[in-house]
N, C-alpha and C. Protein backbone atom coordinates (compact mmCIF):
# COMPACT_ATOMS: atom_id res chain seq x y z
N UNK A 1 8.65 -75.85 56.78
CA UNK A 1 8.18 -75.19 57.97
C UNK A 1 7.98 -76.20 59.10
N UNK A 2 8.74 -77.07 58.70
CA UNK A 2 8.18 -78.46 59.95
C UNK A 2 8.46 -77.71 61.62
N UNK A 3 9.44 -77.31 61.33
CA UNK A 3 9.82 -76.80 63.13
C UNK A 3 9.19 -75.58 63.79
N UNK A 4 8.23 -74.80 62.90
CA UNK A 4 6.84 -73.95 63.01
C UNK A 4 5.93 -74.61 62.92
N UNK A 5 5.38 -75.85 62.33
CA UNK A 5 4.47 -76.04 62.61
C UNK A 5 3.26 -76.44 64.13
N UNK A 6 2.27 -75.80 64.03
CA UNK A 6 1.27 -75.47 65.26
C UNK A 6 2.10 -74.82 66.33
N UNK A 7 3.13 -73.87 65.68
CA UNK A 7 3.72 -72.56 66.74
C UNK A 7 3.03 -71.61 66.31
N UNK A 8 3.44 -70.62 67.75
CA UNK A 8 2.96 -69.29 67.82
C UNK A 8 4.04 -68.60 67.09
N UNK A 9 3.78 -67.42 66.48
CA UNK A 9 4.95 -66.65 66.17
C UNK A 9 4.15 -64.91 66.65
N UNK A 10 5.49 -64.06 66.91
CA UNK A 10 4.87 -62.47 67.12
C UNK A 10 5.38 -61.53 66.74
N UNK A 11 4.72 -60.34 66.67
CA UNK A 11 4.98 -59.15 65.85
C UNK A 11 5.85 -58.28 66.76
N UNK A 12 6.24 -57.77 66.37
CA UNK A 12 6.65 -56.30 67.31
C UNK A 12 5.97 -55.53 68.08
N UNK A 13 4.49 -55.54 67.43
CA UNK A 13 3.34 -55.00 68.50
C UNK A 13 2.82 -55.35 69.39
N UNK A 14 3.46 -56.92 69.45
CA UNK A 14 3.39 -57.50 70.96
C UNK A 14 1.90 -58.70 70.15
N UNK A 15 1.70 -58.55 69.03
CA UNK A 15 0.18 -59.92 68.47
C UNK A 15 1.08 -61.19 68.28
N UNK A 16 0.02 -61.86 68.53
CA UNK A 16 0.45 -63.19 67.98
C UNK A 16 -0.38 -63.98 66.97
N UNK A 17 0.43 -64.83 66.35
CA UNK A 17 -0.01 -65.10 65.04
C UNK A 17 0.01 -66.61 64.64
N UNK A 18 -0.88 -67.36 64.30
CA UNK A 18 -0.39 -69.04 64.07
C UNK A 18 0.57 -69.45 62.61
N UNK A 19 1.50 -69.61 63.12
CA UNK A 19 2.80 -70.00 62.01
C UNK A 19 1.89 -70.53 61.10
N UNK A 20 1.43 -71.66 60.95
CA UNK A 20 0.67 -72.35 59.80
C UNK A 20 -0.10 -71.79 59.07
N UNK A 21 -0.56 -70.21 59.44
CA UNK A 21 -0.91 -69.74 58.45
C UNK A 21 -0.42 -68.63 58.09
N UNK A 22 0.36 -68.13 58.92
CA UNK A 22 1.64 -66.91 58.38
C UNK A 22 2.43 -67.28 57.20
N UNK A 23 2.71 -68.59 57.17
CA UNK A 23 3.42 -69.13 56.43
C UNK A 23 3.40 -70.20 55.12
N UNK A 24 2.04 -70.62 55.31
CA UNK A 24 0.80 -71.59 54.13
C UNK A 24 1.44 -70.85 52.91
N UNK A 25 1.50 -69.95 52.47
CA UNK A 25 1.78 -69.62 51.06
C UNK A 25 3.22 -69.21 50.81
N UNK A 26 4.23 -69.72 51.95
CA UNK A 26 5.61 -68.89 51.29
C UNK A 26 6.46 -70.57 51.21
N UNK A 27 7.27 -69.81 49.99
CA UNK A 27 8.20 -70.90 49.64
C UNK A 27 9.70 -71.32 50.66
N UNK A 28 9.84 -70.27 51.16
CA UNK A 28 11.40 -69.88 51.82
C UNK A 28 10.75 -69.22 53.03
N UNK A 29 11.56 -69.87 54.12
CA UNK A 29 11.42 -69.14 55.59
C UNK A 29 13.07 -69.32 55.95
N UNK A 30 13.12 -67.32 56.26
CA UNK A 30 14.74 -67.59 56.56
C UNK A 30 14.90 -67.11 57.64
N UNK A 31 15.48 -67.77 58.92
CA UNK A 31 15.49 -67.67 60.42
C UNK A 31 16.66 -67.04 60.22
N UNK A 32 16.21 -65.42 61.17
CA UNK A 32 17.59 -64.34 61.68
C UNK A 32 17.72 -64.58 63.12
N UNK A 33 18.89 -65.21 63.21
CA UNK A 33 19.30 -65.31 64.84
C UNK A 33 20.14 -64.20 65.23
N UNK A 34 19.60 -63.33 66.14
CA UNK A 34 20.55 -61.77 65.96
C UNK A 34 19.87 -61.47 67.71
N UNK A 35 20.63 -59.87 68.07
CA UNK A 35 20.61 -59.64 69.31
C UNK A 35 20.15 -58.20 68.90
N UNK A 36 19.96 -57.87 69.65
CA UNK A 36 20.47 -55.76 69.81
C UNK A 36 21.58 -55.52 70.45
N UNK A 37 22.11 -56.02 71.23
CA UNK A 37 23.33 -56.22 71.64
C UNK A 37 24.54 -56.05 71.20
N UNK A 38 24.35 -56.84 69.90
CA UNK A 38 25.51 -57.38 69.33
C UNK A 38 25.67 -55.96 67.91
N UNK A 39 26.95 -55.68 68.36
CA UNK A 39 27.56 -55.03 67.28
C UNK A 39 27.14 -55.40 65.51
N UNK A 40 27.62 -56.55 65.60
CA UNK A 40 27.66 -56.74 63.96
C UNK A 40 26.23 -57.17 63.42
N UNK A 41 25.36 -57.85 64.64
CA UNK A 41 23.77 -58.07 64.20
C UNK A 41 23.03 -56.29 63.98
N UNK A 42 23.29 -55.66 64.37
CA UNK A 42 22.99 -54.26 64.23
C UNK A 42 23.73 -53.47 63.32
N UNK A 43 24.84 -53.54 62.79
CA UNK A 43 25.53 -53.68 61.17
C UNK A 43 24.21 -53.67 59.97
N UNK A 44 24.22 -55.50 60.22
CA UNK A 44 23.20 -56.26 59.05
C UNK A 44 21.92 -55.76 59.35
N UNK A 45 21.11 -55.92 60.22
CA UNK A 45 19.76 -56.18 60.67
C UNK A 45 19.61 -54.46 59.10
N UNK A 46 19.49 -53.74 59.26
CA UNK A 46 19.00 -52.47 58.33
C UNK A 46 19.21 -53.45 56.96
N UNK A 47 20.54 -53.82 56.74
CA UNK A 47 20.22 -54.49 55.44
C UNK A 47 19.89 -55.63 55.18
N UNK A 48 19.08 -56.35 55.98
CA UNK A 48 18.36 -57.27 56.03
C UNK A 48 16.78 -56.78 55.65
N UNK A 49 16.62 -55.39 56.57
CA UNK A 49 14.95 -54.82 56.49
C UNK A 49 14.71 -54.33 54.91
N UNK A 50 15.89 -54.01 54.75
CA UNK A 50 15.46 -53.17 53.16
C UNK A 50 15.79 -54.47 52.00
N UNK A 51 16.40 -55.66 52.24
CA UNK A 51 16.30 -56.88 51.48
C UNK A 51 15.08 -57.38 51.48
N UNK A 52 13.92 -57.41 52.62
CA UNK A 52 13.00 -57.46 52.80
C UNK A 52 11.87 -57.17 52.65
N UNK A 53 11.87 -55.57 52.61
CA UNK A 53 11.17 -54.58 51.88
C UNK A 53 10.99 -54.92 50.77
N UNK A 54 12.00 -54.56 49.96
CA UNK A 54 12.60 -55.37 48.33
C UNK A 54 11.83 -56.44 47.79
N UNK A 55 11.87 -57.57 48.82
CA UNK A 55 11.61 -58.89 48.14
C UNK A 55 10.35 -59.24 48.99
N UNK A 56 9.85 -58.75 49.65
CA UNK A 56 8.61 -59.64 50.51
C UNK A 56 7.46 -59.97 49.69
N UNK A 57 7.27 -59.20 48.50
CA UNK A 57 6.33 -60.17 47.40
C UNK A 57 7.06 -61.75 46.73
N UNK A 58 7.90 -61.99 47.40
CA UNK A 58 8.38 -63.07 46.58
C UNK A 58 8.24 -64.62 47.34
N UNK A 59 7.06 -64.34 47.57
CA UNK A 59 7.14 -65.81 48.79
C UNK A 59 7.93 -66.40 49.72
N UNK A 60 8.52 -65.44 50.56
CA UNK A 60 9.40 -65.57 51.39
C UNK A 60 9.07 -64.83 53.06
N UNK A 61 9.35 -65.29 54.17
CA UNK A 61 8.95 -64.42 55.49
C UNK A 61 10.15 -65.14 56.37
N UNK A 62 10.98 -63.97 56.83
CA UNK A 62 11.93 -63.66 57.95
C UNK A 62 11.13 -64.01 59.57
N UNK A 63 11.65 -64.78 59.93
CA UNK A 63 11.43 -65.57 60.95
C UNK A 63 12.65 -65.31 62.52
N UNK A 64 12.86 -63.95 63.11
CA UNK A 64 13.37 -63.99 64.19
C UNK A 64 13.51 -64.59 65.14
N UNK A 65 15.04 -65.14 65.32
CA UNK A 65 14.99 -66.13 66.43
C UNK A 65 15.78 -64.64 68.12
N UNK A 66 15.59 -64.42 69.00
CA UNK A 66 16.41 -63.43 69.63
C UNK A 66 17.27 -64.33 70.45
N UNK A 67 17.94 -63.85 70.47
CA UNK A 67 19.14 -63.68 71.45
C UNK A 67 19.16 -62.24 72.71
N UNK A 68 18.19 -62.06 72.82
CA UNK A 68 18.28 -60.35 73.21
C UNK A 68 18.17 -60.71 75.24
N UNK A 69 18.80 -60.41 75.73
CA UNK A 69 18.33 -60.55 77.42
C UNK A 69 16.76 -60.46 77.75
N UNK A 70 16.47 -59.63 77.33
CA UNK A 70 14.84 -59.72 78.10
C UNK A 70 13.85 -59.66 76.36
N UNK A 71 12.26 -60.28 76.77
CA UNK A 71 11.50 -59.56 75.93
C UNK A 71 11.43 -58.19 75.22
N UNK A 72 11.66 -57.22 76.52
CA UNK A 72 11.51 -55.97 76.03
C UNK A 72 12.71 -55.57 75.12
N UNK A 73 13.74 -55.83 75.30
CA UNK A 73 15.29 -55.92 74.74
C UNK A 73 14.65 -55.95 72.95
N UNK A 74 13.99 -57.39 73.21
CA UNK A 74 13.84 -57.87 71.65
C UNK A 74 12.58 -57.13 70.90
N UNK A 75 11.38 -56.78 71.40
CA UNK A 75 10.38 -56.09 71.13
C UNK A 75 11.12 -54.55 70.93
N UNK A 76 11.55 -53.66 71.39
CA UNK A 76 12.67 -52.48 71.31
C UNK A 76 13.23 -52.67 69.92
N UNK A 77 14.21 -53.76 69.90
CA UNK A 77 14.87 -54.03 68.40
C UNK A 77 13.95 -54.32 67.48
N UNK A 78 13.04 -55.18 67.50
CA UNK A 78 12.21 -55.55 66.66
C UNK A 78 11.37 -53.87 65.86
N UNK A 79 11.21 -52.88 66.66
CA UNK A 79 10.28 -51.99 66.65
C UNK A 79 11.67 -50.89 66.19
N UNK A 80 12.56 -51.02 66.33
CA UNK A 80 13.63 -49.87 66.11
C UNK A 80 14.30 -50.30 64.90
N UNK A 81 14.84 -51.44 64.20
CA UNK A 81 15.75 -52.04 63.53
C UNK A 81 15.12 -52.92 61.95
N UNK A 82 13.44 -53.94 62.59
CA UNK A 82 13.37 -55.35 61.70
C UNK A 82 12.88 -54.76 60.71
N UNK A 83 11.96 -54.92 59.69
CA UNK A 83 11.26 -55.39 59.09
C UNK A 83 9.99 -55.53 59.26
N UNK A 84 8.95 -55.33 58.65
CA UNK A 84 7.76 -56.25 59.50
C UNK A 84 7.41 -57.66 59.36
N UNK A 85 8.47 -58.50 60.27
CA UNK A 85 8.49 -60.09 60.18
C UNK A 85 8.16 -60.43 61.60
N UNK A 86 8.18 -61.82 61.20
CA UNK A 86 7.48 -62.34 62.33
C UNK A 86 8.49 -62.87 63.46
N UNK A 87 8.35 -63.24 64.57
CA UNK A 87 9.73 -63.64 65.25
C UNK A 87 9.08 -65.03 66.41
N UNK A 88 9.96 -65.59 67.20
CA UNK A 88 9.67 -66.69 67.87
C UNK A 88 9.60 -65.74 69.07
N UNK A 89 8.33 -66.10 70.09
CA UNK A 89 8.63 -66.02 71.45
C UNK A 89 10.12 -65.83 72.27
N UNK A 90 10.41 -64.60 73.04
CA UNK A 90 11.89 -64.47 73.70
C UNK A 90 11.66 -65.73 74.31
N UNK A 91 12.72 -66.35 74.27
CA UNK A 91 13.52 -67.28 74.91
C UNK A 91 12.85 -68.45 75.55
N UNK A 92 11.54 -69.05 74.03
CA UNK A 92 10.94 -69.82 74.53
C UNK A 92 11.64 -71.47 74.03
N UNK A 93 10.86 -72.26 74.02
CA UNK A 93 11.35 -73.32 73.73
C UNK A 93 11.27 -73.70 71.87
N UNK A 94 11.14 -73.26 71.46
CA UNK A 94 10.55 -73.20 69.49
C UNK A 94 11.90 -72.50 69.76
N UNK A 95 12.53 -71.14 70.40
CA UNK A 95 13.72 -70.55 69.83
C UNK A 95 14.80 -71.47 70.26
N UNK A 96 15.33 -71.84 71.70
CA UNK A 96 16.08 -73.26 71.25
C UNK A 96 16.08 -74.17 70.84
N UNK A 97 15.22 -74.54 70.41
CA UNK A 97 15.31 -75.78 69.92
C UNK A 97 15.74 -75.42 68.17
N UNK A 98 15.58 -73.83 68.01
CA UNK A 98 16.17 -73.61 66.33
C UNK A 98 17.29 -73.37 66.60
N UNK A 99 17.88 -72.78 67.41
CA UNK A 99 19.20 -72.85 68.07
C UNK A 99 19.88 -73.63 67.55
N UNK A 100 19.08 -74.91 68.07
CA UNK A 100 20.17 -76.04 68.91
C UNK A 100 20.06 -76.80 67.10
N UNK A 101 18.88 -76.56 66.86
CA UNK A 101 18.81 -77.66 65.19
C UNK A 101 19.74 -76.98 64.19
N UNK A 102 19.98 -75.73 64.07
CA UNK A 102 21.31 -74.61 63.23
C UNK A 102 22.49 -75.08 63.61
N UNK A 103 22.07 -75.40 64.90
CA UNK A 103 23.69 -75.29 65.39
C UNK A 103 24.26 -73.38 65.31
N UNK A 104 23.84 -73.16 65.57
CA UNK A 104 23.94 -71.57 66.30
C UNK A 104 25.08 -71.46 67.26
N UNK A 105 26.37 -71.19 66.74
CA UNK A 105 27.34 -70.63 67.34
C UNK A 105 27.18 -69.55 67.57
N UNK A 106 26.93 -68.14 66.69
CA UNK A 106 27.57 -66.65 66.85
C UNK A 106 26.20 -66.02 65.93
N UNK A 107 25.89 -65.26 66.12
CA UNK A 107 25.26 -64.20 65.63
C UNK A 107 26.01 -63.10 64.81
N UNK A 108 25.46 -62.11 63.61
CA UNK A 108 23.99 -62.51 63.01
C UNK A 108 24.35 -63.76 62.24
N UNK A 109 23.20 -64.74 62.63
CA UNK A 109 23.23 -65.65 61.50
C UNK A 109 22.10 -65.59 60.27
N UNK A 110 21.70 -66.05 59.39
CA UNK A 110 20.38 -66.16 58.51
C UNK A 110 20.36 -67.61 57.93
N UNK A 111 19.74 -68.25 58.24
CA UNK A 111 19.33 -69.49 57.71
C UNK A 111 18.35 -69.61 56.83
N UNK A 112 18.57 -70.14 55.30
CA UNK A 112 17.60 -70.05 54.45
C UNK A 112 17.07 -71.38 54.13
N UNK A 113 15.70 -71.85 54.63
CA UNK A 113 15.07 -72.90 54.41
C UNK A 113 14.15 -73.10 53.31
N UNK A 114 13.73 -73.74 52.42
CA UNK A 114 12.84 -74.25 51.65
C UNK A 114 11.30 -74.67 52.51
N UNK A 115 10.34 -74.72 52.02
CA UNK A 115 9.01 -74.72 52.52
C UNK A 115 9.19 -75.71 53.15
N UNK A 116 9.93 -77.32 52.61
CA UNK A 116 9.50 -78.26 53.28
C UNK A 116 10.83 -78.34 54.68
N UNK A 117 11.30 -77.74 54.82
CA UNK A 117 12.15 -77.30 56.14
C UNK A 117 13.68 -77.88 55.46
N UNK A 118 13.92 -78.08 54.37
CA UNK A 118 15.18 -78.49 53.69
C UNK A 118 16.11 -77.09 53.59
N UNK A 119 17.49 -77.13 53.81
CA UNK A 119 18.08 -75.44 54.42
C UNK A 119 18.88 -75.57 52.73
N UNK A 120 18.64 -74.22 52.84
CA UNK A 120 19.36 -73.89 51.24
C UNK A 120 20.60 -73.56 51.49
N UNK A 121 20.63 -72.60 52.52
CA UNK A 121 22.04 -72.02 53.29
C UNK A 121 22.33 -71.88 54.71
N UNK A 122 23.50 -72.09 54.95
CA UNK A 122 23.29 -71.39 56.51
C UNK A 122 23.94 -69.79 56.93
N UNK A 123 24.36 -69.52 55.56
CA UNK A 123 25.11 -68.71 55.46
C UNK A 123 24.47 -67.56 54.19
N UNK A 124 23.05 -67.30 54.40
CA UNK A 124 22.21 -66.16 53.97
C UNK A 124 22.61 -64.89 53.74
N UNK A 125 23.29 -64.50 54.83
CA UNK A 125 23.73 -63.16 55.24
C UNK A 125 24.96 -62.57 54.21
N UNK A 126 25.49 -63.59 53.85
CA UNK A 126 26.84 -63.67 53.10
C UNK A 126 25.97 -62.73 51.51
N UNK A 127 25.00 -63.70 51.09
CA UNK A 127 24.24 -63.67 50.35
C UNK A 127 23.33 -61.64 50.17
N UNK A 128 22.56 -62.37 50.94
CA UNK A 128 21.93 -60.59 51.04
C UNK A 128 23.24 -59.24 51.34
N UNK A 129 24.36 -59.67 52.00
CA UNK A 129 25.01 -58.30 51.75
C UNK A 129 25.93 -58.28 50.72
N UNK A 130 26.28 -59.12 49.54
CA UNK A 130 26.62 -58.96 48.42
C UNK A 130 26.31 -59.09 47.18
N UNK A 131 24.48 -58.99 47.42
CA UNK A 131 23.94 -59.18 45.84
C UNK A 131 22.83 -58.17 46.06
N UNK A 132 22.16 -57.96 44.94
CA UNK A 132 20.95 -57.32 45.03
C UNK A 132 20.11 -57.85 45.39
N UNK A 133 19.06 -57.33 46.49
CA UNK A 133 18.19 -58.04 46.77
C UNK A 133 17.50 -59.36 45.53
N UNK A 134 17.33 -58.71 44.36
CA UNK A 134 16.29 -60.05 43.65
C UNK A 134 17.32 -60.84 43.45
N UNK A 135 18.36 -60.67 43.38
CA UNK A 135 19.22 -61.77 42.22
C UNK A 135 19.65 -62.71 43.86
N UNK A 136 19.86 -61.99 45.19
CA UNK A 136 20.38 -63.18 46.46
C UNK A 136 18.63 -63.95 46.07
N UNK A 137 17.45 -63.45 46.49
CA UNK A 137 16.36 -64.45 45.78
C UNK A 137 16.35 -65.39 44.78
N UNK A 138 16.87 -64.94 43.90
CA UNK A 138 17.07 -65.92 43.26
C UNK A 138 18.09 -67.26 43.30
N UNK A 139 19.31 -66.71 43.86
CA UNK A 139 19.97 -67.70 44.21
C UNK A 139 19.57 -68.64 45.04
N UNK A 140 18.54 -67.93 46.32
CA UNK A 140 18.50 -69.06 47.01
C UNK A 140 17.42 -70.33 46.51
N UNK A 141 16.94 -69.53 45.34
CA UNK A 141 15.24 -70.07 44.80
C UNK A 141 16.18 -70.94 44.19
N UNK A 142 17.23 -71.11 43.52
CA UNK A 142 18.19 -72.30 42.56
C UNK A 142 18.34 -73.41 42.77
C-alpha cells in the first residue's frame, strides 16, 4: 500500500476515508483504472462488482483510479456500476501518479498488488473474467 499511504480515498457517497486504515487489514489492493465513458470499462466494471461481492471477505479492497471527465461523471459511475470500494480523488494527484507508476495506457485496466505494494499482475481483468471468482483469488494469493 506504499502509494496510499497517508492518502485520502472516497466512497460514492461523496465520504472520505484514510487509506491506512481502509486498508491495515487487507492483503491485496487491486487498482481499477476505468471510465464511464468507455465502452469496454462498462462491459467489465458489473463483473468486477459481483467478483467483489463474491470475494470481499477475503482480504482484498478495489481501489478506483477514474478516468471519467468530471467528478460527477465518476461519482454517477461509481453509484450506478462499482461495488462498494473505495476510489482515489477525480483527477487528483495520488490518481496520476498511479497512472503514471502502471504505466496506464488504455482502460479497463486492474492491477493486482500485494500489501507491501509488490504487483502480482497487471493484467487482473484477464483473470476475474475467466475464472471463478475464488479460484482468480486464489491465483493471485499464489
Amino acid at each position: 500500500m506504499d502509494s496510499l499511504a497517508g492518502q485520502k480515498l472516497v466512497k460514492a457517497d461523496g465520504s472520505s476515508h484514510e487509506a491506512d486504515a481502509v486498508l491495515a487489514d487487507k492483503e491485496m489492493v487491486m487498482y481499477y483504472f476505468s471510465a464511464h465513458w468507455c465502452p469496454p470499462c462498462r462491459q467489465f466494471t458489473p463483473m468486477l462488482k459481483d467478483f467483489y461481492d463474491e470475494v470481499s471477505d477475503e482480504n482484498l479492497e478495489i481501489v478506483f483510479v477514474s478516468s471519467d471527465r468530471s467528478d460527477d461523471d465518476m461519482k454517477s459511475y461509481m453509484k450506478e456500476s462499482h461495488g462498494d470500494w473505495y476510489a482515489t480523488e477525480h483527477n487528483s494527484a495520488l490518481a496520476n501518479s498511479l497512472k503514471q507508476k502502471y504505466g496506464i495506457a488504455g482502460i479497463p485496466t486492474l492491477i493486482v498488488c500485494k500489501k507491501d505494494g509488490t504487483v502480482v499482475t497487471k493484467d487482473g481483468r484477464a483473470k476475474v473474467m475467466s475464472m471463478p471468482p475464488a479460484q482468480a483469488v486464489k491465483a493471485f494469493k499464489a
